[in-house]
N, C-alpha and C. Protein backbone atom coordinates (compact mmCIF):
# COMPACT_ATOMS: atom_id res chain seq x y z
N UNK A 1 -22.59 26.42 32.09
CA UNK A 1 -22.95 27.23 30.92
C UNK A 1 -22.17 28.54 30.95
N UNK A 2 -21.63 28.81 29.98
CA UNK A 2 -20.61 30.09 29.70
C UNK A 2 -21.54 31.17 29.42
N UNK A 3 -21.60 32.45 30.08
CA UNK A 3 -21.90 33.77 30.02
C UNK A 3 -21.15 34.75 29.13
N UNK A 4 -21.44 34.94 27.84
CA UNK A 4 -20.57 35.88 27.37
C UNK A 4 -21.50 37.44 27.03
N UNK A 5 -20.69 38.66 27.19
CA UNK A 5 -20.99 39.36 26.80
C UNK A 5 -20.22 40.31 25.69
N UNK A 6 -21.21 40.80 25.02
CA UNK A 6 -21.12 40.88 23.09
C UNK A 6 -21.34 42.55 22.87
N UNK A 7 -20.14 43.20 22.44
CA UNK A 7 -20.20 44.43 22.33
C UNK A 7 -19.42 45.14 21.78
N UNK A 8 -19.53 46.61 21.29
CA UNK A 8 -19.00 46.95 19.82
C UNK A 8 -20.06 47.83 19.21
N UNK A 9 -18.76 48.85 18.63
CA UNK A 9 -20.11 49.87 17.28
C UNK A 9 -21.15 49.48 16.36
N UNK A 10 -21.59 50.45 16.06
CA UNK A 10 -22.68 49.74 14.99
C UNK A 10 -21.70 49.74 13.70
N UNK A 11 -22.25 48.81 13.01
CA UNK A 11 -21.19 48.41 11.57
C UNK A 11 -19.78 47.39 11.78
N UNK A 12 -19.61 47.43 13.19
CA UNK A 12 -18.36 46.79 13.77
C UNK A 12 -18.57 44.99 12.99
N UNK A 13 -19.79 44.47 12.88
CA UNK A 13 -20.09 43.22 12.93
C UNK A 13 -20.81 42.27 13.82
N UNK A 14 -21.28 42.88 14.86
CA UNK A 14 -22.08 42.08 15.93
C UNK A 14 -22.80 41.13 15.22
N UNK A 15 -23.53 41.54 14.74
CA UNK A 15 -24.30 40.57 14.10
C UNK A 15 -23.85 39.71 13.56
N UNK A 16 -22.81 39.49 12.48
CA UNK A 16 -22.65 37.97 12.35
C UNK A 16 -21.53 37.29 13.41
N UNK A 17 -21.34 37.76 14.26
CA UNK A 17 -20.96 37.11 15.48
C UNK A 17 -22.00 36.23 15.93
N UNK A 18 -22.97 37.18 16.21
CA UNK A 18 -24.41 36.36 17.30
C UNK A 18 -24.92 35.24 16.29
N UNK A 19 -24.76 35.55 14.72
CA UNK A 19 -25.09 34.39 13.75
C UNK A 19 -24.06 33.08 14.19
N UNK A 20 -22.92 33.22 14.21
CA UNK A 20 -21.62 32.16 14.53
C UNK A 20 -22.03 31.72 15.90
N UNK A 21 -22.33 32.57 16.82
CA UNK A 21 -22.60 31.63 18.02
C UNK A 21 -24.09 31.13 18.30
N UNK A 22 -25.26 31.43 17.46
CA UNK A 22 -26.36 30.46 17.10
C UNK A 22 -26.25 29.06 16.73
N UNK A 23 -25.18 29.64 15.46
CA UNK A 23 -24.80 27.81 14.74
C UNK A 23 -24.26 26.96 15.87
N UNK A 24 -23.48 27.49 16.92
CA UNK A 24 -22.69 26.97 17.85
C UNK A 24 -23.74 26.44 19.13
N UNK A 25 -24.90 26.77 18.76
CA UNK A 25 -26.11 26.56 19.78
C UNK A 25 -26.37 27.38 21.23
N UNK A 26 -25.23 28.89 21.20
CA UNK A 26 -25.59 29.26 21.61
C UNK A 26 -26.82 30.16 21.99
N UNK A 27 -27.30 30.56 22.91
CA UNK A 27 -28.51 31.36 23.44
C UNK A 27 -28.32 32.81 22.87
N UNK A 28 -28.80 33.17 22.30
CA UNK A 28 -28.88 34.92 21.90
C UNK A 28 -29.58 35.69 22.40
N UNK A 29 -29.33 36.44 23.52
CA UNK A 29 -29.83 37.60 24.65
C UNK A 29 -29.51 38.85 23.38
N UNK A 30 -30.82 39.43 22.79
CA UNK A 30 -30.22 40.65 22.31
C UNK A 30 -31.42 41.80 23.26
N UNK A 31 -30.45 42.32 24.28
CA UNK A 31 -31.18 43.55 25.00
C UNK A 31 -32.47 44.29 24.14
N UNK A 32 -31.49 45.07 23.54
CA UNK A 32 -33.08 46.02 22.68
C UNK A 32 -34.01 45.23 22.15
N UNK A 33 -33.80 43.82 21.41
CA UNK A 33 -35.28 42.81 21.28
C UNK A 33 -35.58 42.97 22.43
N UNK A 34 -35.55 42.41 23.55
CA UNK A 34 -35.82 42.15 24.72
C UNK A 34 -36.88 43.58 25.11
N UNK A 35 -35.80 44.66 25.09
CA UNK A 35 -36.87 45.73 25.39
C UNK A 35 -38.19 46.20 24.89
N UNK A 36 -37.71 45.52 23.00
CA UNK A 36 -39.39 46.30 22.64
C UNK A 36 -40.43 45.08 22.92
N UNK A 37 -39.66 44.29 22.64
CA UNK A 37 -41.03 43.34 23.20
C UNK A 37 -41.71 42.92 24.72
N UNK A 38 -41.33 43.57 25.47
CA UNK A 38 -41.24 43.90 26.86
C UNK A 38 -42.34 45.31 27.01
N UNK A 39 -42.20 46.46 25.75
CA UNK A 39 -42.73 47.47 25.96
C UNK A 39 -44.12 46.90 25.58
N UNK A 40 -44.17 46.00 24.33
CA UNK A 40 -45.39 45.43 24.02
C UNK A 40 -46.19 44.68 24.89
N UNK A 41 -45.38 43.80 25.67
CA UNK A 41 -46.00 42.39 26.67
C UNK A 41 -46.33 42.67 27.73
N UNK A 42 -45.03 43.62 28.33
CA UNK A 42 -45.29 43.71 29.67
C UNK A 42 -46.08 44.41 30.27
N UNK A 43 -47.22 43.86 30.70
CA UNK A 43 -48.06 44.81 31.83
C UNK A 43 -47.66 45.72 32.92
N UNK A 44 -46.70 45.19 33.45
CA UNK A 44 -45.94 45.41 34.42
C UNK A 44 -45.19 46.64 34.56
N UNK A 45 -44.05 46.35 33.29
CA UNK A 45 -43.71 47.69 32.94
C UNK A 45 -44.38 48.80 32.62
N UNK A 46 -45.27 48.66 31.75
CA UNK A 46 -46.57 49.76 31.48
C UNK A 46 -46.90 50.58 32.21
N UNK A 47 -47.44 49.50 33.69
CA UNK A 47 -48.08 50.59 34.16
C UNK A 47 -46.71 50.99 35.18
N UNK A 48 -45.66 50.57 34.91
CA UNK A 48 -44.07 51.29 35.86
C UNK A 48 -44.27 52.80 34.96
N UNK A 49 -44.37 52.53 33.99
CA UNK A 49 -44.02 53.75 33.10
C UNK A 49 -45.24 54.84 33.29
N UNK A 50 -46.52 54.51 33.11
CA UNK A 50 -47.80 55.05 33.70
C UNK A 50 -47.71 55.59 34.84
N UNK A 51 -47.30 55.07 36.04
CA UNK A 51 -47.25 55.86 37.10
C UNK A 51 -45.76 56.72 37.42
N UNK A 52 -44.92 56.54 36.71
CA UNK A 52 -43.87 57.71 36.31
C UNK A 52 -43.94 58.61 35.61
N UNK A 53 -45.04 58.80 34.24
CA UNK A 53 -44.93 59.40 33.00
C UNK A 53 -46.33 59.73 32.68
N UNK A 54 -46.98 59.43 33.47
CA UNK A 54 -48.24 59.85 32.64
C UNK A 54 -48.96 58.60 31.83
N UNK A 55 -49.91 58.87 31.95
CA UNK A 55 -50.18 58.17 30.41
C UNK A 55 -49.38 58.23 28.81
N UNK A 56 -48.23 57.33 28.76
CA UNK A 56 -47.81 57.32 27.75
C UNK A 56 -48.13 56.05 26.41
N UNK A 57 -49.49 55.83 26.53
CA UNK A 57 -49.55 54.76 26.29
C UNK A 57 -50.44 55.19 25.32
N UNK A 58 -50.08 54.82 23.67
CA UNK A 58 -51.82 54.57 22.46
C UNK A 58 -52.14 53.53 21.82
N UNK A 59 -52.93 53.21 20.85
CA UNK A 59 -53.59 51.81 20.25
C UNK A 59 -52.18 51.12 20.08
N UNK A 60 -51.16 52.16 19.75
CA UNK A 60 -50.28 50.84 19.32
C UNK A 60 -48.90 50.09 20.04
N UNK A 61 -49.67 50.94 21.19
CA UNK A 61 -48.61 50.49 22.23
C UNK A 61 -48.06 51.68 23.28
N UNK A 62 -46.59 51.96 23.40
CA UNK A 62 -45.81 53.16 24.11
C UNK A 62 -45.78 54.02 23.16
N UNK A 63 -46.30 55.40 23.42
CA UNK A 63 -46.45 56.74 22.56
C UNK A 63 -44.80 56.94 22.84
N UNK A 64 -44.07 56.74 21.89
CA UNK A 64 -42.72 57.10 21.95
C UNK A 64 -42.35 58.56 21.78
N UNK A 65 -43.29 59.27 20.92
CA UNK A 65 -43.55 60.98 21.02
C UNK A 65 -43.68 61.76 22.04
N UNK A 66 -44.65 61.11 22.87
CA UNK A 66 -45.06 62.05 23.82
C UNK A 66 -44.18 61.55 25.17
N UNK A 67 -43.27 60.29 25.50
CA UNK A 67 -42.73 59.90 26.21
C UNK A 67 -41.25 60.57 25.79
N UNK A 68 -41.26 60.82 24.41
CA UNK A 68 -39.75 61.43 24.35
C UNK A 68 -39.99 62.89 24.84
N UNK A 69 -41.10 63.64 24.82
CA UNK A 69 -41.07 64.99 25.11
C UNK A 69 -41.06 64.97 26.70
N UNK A 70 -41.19 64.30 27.48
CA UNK A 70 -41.08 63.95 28.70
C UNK A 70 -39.62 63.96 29.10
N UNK A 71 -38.56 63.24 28.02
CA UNK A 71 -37.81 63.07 28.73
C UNK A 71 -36.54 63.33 28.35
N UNK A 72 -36.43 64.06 26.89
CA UNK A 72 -35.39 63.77 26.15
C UNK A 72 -34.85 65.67 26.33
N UNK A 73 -35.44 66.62 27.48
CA UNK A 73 -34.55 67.47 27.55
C UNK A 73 -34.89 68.01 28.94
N UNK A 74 -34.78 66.80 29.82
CA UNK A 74 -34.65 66.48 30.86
C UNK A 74 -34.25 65.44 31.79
N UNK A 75 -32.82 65.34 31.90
CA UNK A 75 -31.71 63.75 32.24
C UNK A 75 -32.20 63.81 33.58
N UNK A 76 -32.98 64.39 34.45
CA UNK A 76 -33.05 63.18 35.22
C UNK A 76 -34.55 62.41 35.40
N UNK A 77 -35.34 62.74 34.14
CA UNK A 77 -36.39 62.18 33.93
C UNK A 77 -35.70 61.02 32.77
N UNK A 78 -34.96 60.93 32.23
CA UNK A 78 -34.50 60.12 31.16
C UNK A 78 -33.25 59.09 31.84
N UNK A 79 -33.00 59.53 33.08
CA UNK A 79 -32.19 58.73 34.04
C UNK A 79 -33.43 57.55 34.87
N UNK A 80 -34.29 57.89 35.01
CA UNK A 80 -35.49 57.53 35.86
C UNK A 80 -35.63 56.47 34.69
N UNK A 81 -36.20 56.96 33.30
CA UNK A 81 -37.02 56.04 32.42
C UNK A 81 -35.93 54.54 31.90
N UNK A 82 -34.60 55.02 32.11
CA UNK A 82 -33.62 53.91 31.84
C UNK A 82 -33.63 52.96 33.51
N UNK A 83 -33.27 53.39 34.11
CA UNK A 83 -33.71 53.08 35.40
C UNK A 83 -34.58 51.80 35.26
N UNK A 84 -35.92 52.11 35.32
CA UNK A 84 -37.14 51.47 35.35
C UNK A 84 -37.07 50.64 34.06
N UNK A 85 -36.72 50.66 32.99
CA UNK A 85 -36.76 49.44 31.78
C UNK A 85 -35.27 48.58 31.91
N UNK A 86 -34.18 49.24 32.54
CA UNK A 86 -33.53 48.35 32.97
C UNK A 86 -33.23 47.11 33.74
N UNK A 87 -34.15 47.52 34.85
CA UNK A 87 -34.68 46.51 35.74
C UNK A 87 -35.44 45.50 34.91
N UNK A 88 -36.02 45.95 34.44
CA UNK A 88 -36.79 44.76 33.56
C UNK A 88 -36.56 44.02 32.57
N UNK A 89 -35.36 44.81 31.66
CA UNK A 89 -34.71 43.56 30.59
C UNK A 89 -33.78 42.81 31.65
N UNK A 90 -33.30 43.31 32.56
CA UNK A 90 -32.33 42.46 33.05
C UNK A 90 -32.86 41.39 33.82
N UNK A 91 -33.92 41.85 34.64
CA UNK A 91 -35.32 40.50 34.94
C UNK A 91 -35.70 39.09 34.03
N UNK A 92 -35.53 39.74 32.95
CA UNK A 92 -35.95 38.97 31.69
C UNK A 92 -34.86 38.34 31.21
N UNK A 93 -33.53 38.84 31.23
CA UNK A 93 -32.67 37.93 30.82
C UNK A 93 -32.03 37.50 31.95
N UNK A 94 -31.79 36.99 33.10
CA UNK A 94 -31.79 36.75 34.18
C UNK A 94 -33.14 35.01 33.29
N UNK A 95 -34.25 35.27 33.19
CA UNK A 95 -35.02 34.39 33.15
C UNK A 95 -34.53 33.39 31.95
N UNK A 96 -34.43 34.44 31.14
CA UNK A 96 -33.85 33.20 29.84
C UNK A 96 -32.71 32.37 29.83
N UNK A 97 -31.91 33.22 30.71
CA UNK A 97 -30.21 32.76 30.82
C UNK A 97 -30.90 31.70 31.50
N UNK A 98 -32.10 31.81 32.84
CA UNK A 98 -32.12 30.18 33.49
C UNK A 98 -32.54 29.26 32.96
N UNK A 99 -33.63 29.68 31.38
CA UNK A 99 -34.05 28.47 30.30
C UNK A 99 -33.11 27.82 29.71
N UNK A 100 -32.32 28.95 28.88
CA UNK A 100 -31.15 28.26 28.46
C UNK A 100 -30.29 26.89 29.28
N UNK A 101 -29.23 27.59 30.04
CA UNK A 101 -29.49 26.38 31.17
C UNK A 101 -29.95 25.10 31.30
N UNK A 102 -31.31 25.34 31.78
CA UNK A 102 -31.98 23.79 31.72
C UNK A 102 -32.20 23.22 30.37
N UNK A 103 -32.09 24.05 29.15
CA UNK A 103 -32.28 23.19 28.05
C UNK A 103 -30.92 22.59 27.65
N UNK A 104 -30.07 23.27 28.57
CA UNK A 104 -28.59 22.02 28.26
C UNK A 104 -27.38 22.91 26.97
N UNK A 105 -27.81 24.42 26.76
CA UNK A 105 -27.32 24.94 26.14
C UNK A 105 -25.58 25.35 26.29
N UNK A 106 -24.62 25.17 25.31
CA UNK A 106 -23.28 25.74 26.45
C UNK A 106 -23.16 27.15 26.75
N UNK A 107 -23.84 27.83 26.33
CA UNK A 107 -23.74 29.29 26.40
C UNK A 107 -24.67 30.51 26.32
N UNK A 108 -25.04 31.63 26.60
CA UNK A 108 -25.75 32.26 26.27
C UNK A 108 -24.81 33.83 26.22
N UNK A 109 -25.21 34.51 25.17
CA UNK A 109 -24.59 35.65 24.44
C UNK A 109 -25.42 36.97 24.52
N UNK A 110 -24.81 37.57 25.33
CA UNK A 110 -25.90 38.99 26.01
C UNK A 110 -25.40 39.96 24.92
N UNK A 111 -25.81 40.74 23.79
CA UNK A 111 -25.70 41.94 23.48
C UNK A 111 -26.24 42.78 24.17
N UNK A 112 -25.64 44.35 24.76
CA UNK A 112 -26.10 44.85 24.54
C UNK A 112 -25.36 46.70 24.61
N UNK A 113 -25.87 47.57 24.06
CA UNK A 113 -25.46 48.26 23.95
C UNK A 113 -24.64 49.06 24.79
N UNK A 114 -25.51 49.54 26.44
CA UNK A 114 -24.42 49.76 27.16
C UNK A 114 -23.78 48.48 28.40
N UNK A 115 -23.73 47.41 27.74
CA UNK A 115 -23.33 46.37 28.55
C UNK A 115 -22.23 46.97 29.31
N UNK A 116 -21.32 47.27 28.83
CA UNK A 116 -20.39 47.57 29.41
C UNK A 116 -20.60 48.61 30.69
N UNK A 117 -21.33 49.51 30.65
CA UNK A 117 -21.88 50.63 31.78
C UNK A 117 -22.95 49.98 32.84
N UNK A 118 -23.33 48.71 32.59
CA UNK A 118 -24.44 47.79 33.29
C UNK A 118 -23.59 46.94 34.29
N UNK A 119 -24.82 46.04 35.10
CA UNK A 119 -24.40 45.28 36.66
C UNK A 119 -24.31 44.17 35.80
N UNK A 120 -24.64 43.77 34.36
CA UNK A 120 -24.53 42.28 33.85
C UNK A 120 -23.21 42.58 33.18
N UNK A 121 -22.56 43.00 32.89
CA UNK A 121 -20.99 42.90 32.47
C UNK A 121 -20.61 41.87 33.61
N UNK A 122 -20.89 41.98 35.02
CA UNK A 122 -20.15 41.41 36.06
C UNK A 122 -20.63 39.89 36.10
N UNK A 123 -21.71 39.51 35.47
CA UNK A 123 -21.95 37.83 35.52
C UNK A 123 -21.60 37.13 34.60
N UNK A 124 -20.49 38.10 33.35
CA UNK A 124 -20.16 37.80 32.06
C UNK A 124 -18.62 36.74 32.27
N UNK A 125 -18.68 35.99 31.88
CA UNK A 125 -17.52 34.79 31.89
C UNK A 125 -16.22 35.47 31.32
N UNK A 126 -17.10 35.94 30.02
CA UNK A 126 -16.01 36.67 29.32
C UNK A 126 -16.67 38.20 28.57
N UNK A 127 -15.70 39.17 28.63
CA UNK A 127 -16.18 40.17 27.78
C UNK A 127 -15.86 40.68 26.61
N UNK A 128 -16.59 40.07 24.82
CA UNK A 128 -16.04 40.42 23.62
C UNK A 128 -16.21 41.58 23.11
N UNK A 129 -15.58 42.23 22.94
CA UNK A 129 -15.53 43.40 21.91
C UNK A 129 -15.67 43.56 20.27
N UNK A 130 -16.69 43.80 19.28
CA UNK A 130 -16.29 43.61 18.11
C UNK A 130 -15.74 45.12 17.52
N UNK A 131 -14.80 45.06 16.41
CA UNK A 131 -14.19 46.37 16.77
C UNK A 131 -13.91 46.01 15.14
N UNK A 132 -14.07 47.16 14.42
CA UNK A 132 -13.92 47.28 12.82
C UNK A 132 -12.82 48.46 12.49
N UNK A 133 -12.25 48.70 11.63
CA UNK A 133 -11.63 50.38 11.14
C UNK A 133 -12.71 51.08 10.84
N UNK A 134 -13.12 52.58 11.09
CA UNK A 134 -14.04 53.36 10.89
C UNK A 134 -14.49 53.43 9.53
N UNK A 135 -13.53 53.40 8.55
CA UNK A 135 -14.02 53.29 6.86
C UNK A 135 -15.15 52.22 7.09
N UNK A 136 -14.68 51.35 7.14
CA UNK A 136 -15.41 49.88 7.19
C UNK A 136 -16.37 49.60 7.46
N UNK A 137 -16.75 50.49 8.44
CA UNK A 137 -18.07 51.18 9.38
C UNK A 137 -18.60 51.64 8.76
N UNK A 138 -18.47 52.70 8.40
CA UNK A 138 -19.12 53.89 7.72
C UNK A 138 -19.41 53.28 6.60
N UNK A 139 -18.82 52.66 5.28
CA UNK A 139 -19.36 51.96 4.41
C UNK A 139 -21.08 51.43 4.65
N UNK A 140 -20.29 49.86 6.03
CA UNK A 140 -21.38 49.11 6.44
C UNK A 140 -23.03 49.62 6.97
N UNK A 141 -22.42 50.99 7.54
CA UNK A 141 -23.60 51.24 7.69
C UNK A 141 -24.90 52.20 6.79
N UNK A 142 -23.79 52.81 5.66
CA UNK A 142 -24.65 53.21 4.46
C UNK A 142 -25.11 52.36 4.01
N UNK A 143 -24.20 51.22 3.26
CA UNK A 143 -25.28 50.09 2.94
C UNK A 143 -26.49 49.58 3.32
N UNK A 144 -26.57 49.50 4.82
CA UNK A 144 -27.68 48.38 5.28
C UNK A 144 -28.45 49.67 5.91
N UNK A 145 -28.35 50.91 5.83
CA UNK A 145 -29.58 51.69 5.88
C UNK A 145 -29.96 52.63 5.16
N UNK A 146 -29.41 52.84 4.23
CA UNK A 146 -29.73 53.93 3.14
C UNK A 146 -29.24 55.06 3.58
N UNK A 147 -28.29 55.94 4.16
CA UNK A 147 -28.05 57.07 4.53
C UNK A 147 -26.39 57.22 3.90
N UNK A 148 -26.65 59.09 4.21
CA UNK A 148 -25.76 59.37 3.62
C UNK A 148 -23.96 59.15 4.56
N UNK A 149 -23.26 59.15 3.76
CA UNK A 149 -21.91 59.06 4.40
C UNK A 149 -21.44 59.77 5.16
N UNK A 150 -22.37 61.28 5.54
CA UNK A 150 -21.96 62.34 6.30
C UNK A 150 -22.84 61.80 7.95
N UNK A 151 -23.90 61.16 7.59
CA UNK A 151 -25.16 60.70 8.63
C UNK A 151 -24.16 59.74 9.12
N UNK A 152 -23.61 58.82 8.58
CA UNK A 152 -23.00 57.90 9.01
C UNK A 152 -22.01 57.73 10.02
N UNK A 153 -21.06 58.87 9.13
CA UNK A 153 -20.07 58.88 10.10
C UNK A 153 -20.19 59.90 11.34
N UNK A 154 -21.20 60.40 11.43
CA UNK A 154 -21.47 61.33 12.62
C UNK A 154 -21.93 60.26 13.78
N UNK A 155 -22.36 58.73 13.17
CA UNK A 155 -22.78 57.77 14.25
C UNK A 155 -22.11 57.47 14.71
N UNK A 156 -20.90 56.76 13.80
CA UNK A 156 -19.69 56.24 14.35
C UNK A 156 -19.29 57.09 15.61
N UNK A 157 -19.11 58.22 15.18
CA UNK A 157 -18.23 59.09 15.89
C UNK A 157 -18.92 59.34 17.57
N UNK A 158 -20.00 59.31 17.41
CA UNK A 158 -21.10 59.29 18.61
C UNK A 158 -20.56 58.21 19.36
N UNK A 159 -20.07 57.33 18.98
CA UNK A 159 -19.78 55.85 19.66
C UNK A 159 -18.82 55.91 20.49
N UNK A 160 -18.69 55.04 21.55
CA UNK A 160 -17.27 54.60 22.07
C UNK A 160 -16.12 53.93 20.79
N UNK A 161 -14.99 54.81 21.36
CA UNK A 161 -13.87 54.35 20.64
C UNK A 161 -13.57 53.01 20.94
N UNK A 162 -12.37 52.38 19.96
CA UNK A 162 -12.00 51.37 20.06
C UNK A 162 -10.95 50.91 21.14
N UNK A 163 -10.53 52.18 21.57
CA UNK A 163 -9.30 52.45 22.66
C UNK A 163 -10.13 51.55 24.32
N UNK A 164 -11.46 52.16 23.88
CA UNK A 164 -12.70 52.13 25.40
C UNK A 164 -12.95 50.42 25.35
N UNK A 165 -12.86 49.90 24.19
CA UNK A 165 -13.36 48.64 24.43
C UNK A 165 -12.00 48.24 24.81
N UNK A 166 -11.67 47.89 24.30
CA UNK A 166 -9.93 47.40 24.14
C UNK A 166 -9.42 47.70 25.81
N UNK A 167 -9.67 48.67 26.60
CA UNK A 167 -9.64 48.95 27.57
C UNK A 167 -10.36 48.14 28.70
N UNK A 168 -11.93 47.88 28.37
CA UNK A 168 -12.70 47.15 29.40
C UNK A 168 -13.44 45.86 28.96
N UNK A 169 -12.55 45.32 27.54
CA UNK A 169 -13.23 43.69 26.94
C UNK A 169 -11.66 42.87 27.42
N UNK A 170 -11.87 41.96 27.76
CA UNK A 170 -10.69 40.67 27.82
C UNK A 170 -10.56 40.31 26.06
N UNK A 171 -11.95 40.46 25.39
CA UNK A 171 -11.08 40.10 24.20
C UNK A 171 -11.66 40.54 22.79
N UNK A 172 -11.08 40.83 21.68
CA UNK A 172 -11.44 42.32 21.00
C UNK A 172 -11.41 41.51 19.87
N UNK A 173 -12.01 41.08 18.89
CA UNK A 173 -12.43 40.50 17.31
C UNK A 173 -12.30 41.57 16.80
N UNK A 174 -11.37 41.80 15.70
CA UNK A 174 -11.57 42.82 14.81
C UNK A 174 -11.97 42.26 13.75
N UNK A 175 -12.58 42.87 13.09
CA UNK A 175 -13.14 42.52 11.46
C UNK A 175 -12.78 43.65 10.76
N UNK A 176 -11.95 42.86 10.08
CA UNK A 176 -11.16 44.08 9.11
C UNK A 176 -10.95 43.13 7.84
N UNK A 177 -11.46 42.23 7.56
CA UNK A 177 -10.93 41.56 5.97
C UNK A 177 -12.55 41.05 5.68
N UNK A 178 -12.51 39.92 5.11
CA UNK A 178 -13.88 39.46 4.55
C UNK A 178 -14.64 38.66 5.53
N UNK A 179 -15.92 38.63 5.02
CA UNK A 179 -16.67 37.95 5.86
C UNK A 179 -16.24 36.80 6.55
N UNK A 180 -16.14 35.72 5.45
CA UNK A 180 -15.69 34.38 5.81
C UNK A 180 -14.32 34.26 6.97
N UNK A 181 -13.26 35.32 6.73
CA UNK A 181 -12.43 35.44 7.50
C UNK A 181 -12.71 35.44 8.95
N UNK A 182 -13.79 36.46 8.75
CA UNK A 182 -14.37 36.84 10.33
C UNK A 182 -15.17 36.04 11.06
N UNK A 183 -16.24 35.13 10.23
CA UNK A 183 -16.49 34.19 10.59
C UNK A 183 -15.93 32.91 10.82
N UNK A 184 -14.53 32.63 10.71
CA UNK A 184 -13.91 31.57 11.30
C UNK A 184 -12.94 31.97 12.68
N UNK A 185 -12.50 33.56 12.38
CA UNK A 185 -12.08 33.96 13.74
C UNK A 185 -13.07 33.94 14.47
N UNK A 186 -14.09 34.01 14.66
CA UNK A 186 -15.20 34.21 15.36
C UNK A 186 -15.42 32.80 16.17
N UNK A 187 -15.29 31.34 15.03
CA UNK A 187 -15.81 30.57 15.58
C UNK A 187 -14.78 30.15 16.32
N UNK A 188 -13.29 30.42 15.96
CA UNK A 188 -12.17 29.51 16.54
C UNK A 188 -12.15 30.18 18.03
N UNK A 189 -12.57 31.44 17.96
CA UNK A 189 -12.75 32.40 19.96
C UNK A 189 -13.61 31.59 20.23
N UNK A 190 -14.61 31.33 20.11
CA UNK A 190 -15.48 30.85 20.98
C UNK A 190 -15.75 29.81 21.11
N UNK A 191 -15.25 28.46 20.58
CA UNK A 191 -14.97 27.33 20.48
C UNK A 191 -13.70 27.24 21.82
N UNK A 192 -12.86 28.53 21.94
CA UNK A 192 -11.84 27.88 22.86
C UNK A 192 -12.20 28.66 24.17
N UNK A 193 -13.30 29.67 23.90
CA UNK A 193 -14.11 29.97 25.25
C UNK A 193 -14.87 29.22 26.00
N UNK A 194 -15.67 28.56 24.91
CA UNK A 194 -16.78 27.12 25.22
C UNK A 194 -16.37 26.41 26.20
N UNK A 195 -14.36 25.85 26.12
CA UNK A 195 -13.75 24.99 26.77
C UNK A 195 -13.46 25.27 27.60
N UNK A 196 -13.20 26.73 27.85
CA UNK A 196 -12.56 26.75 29.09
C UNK A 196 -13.09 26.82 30.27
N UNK A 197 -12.38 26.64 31.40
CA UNK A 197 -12.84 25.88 32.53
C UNK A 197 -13.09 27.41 33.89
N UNK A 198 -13.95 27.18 34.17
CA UNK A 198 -14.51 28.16 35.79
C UNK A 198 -14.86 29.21 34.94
C-alpha cells in the first residue's frame, strides 16, 4: 500500500486532489478532521489536556477561548499543546493507515498542514505538493469564504511559499488552468505513483 503525503496553500486545490484520489479508492487521512474529532471522542486526550491546562473543557466540548488564552501568547505553552494533540492524530492515523491496509486499499493520502515539519513526512512513499499562482488563490479563497480580497491575501502570504514546497515535495501539481485539467493531471500522477514499485 502506497503512503502519500498531500500538501500545499489554502486555495492551492487540495481538495479536489483528495476528491481524485477517493475515486481512485484511495484512503483519505485529513489531519485537522482527525483532530476535531479526536477533541470530541477522545477521553484520553481530554484529560492530556486537563492535566496540562486546566480545566478546559464545557457542555460543548474543548473551551477553545479559554484554552486559547492559555496559550496563544505564550509558545512554550502552545509548543506543549501541539506536542500533546500531535501524538494523538498521529496515533490515530498510524491506526487507520493499518485499516486501510487490511481492507486491501492501494493507498492512503495524509493531508496535513504542517506535514512537512512532522515525523510522518518520513513514512510518506511520496511527497505531493499542490501549488497554484497567488491570483488564483486569492480569488479561490474569497469565493468559498466570503472575505474580503485584502483578508485573503494576507493568508496566502502567511503561508509557505511555493519555492518551500518545490524545495521539500518530490512532486509539485500546479493548478493553474481549469478544473477538469487539474483533475486529469491529478489522476495521471497518481495512477503512475500507484505503480510504482518499493
Amino acid at each position: 500500500m502506497k503512503v502519500f503525503g498531500i500538501t500545499g496553500g489554502t486555495g492551492a486545490g487540495k481538495t479536489t486532489t483528495l476528491d481524485v484520489l477517493a475515486e481512485m479508492n484511495v484512503e483519505i487521512l485529513d489531519c485537522d478532521v482527525i483532530y476535531h474529532e479526536l477533541i470530541q471522542s477522545s477521553v484520553t486526550l481530554k484529560e492530556a489536556l486537563i492535566h496540562r491546562f486546566g480545566n478546559v473543557l464545557n457542555e460543548h466540548g474543548l473551551d477553545w477561548k479559554r484554552l486559547g488564552t492559555e496559550v496563544f501568547h505564550n509558545p512554550e505553552a502552545l509548543a506543549e499543546l501541539n506536542d500533546i494533540t500531535l501524538q494523538f492524530v498521529e496515533d490515530e492515523v498510524h491506526r487507520r493507515m493499518a485499516l486501510a491496509e487490511k481492507e486491501g486499499r492501494p493507498g492512503v493520502a495524509i493531508d496535513a498542514i504542517g506535514l512537512l515539519e512532522s515525523d510522518v513526512k518520513n513514512e510518506c512513499d511520496a511527497l505531493v505538493a499542490i501549488t497554484a499562482p497567488e491570483e488564483i488563490r486569492v480569488q479561490r479563497i474569497m469565493q468559498r469564504e466570503g472575505i474580503t480580497e485584502e483578508y485573503a491575501r494576507s493568508r496566502v502570504n502567511a503561508q509557505k511559499t511555493d519555492t518551500y514546497f518545490r524545495e521539500n515535495c518530490q512532486y509539485i501539481l500546479e493548478n493553474n488552468s481549469t478544473e477538469e485539467a487539474f483533475r486529469e493531471k491529478t489522476h495521471a500522477l497518481f495512477s503512475k505513483l500507484l505503480k510504482m514499485e518499493g
